[in-house]
N, C-alpha and C. Protein backbone atom coordinates (compact mmCIF):
# COMPACT_ATOMS: atom_id res chain seq x y z
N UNK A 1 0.85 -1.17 0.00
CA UNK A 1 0.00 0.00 0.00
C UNK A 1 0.90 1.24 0.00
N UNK A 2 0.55 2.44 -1.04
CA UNK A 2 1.08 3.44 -1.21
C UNK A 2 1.29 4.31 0.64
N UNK A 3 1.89 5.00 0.78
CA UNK A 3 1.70 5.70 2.24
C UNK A 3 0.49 6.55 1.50
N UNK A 4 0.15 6.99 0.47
CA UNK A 4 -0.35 8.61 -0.02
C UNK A 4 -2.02 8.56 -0.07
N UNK A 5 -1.96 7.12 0.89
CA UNK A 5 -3.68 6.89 0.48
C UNK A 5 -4.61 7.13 1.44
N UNK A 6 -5.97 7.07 0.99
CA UNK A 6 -6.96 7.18 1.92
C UNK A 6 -8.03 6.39 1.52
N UNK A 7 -8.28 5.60 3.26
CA UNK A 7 -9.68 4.65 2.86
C UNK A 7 -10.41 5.01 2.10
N UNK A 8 -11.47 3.94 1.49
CA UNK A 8 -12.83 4.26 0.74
C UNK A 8 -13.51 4.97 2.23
N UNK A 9 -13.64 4.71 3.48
CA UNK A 9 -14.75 4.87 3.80
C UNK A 9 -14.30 6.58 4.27
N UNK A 10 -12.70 6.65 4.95
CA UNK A 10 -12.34 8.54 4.72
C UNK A 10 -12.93 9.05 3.51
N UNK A 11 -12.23 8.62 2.88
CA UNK A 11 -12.52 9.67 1.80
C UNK A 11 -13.79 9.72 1.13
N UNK A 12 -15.16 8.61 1.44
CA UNK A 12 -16.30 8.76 1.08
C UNK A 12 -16.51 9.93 1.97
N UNK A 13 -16.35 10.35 3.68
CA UNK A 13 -16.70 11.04 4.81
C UNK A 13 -16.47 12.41 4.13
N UNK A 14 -15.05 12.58 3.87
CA UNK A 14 -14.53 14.09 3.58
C UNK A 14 -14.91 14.64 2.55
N UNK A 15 -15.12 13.54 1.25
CA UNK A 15 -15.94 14.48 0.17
C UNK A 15 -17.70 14.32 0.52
N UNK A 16 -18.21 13.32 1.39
CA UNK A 16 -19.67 14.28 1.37
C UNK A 16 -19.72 15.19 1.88
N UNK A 17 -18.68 15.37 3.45
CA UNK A 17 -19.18 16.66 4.14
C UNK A 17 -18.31 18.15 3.31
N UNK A 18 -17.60 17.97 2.44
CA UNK A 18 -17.31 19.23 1.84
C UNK A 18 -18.81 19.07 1.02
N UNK A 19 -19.35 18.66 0.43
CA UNK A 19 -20.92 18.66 -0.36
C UNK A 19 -21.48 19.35 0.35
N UNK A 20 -21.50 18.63 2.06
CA UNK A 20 -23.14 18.93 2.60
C UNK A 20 -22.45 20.68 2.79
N UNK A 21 -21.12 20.72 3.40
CA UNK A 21 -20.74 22.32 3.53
C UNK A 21 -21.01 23.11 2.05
N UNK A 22 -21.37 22.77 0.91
CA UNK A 22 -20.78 23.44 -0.37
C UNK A 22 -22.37 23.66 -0.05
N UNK A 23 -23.32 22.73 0.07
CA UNK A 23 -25.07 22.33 0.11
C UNK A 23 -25.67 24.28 0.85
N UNK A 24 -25.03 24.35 2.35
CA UNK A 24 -24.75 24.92 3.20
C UNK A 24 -24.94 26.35 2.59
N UNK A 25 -23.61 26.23 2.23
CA UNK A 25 -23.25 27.75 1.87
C UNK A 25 -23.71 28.31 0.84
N UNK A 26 -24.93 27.48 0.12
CA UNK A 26 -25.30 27.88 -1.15
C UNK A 26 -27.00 27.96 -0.88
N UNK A 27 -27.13 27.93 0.31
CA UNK A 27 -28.29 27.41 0.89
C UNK A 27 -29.43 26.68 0.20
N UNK A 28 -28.74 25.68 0.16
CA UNK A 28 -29.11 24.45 -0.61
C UNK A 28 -29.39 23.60 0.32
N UNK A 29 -30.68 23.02 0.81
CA UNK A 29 -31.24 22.19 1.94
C UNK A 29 -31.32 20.75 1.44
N UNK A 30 -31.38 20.58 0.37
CA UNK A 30 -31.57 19.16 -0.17
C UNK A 30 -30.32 18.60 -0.44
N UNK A 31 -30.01 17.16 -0.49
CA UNK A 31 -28.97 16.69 -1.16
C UNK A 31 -29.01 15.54 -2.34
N UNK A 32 -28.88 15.87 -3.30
CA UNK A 32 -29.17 15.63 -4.70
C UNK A 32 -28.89 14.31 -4.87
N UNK A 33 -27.57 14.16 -4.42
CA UNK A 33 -27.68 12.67 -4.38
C UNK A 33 -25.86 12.51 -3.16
N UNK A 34 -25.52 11.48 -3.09
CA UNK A 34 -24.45 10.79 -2.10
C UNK A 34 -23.25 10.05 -3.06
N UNK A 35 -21.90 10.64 -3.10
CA UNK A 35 -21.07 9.48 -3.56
C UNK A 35 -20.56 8.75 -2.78
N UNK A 36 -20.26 7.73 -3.54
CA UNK A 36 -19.89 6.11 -2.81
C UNK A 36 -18.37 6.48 -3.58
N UNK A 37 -17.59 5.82 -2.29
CA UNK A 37 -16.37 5.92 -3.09
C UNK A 37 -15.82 4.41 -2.71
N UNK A 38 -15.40 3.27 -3.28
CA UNK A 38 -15.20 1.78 -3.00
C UNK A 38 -14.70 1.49 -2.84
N UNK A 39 -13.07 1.83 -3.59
CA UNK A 39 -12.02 1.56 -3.48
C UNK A 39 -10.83 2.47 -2.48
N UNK A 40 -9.88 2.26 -1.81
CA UNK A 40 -9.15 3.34 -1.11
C UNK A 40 -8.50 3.90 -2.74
N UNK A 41 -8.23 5.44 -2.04
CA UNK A 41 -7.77 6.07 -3.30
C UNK A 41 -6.65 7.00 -3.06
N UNK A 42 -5.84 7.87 -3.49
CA UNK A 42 -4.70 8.49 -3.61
C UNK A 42 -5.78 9.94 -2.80
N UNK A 43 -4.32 10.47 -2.10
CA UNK A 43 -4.73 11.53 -1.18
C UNK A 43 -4.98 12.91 -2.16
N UNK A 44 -4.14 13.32 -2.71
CA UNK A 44 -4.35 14.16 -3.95
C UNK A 44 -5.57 14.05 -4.86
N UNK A 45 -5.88 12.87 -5.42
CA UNK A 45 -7.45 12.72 -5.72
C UNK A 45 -8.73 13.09 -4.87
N UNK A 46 -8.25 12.98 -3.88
CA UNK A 46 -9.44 13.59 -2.72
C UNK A 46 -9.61 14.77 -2.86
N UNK A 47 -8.53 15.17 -2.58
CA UNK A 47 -7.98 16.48 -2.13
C UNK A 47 -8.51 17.14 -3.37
N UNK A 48 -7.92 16.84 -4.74
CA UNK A 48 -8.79 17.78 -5.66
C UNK A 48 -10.07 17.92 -6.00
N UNK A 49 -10.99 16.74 -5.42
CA UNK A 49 -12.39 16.42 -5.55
C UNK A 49 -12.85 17.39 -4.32
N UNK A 50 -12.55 17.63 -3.25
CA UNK A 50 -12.77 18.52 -2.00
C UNK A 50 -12.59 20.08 -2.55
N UNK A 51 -11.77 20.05 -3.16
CA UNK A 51 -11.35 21.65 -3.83
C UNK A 51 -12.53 22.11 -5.10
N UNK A 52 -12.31 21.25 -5.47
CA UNK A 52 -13.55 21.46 -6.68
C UNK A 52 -14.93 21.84 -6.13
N UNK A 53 -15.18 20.92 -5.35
CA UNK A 53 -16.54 21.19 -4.69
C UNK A 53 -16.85 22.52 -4.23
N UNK A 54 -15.77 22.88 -3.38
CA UNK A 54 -16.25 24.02 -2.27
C UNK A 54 -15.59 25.15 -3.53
N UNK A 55 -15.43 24.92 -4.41
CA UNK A 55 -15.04 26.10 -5.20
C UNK A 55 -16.15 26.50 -6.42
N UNK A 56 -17.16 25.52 -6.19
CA UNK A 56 -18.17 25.19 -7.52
C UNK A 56 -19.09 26.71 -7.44
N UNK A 57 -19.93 27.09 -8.53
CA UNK A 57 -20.77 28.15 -8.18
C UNK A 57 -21.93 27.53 -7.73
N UNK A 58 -22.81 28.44 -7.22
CA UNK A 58 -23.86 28.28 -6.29
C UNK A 58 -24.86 28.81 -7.29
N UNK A 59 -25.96 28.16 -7.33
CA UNK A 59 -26.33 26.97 -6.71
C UNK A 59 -25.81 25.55 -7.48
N UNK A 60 -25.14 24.46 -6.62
CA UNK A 60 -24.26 23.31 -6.89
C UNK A 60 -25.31 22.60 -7.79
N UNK A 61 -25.51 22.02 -8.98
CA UNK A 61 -26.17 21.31 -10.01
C UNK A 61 -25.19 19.83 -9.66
N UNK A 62 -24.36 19.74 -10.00
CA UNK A 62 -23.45 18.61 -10.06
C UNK A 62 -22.38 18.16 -9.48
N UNK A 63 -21.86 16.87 -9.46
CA UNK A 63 -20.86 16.65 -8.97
C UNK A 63 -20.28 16.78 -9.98
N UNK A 64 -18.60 17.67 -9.41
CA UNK A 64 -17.18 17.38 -9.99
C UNK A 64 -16.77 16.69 -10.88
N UNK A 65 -16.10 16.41 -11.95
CA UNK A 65 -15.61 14.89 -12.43
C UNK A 65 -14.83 14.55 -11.49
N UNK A 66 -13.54 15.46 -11.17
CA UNK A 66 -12.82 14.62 -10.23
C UNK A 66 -13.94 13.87 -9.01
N UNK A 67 -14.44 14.18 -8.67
CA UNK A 67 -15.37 13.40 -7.34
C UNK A 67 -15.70 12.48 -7.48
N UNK A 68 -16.41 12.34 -9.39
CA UNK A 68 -17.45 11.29 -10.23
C UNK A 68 -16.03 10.01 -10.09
N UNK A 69 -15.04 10.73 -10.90
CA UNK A 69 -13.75 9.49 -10.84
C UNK A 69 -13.16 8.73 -9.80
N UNK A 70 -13.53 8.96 -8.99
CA UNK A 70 -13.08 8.20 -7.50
C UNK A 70 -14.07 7.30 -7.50
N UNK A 71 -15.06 7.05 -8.03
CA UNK A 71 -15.82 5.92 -8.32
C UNK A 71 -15.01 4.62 -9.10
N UNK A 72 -14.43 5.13 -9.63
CA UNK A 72 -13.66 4.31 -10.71
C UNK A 72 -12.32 4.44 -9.83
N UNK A 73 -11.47 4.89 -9.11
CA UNK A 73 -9.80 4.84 -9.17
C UNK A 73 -9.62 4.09 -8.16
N UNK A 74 -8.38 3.83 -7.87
CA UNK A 74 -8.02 2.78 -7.01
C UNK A 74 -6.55 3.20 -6.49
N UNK A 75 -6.36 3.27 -4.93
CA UNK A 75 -4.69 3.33 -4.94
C UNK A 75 -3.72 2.47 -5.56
N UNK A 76 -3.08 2.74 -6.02
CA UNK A 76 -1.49 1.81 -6.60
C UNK A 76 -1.52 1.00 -5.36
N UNK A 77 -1.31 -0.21 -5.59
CA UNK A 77 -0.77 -1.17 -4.36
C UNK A 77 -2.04 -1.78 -3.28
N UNK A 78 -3.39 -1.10 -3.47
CA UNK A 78 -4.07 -1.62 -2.42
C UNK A 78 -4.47 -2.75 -2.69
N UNK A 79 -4.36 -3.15 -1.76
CA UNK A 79 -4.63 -5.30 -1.16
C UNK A 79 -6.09 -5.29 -1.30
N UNK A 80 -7.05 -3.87 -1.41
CA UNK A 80 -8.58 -4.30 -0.99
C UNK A 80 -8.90 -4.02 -2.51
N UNK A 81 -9.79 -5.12 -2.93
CA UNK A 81 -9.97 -4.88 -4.21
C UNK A 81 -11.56 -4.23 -3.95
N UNK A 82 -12.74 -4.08 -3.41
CA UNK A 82 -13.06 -3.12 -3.23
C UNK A 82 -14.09 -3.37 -1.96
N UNK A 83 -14.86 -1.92 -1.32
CA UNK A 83 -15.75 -2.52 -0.66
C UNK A 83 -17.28 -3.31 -0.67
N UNK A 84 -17.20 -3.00 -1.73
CA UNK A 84 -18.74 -4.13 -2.67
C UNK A 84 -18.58 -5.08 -3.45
């Protein structure tokens, strides 16, 4: 396992609650929908999916691609092939 990674289930936590904060500040009460993220993934992939979000205009229509792609990526080296 890479050191540079982060669980599926972190990094599912940190990119919804930058959402529900992006939801928040846009005063946006509903939440459109929830990503699942399955696989552990590279910290930088997070990290730019978290940036994107809270940088999106208001009112938020969509998820990110980077966010959408963490559906699909996988850390280099992880032993867990996924959580589903």
């Amino acid at each position: 396992m890479t050191d540079n990674y982060v669980t599926a289930d972190e990094a599912q936590t940190r990119i919804n609650a930058a959402y529900a904060a992006k939801l928040d500040q846009c005063g946006q009460n509903n939440a459109d929908f929830f990503l699942f993220v399955i696989n552990d993934v590279q910290e930088p992939d997070v990290r730019l999916c978290e940036a994107e979000l809270l940088s999106a205009a208001c009112p938020i229509k969509s998820m990110p691609a980077s966010c959408f792609l963490l559906f699909f990526k996988k850390a280099p080296g992880s032993d867990i092939e996924s959580r589903y």
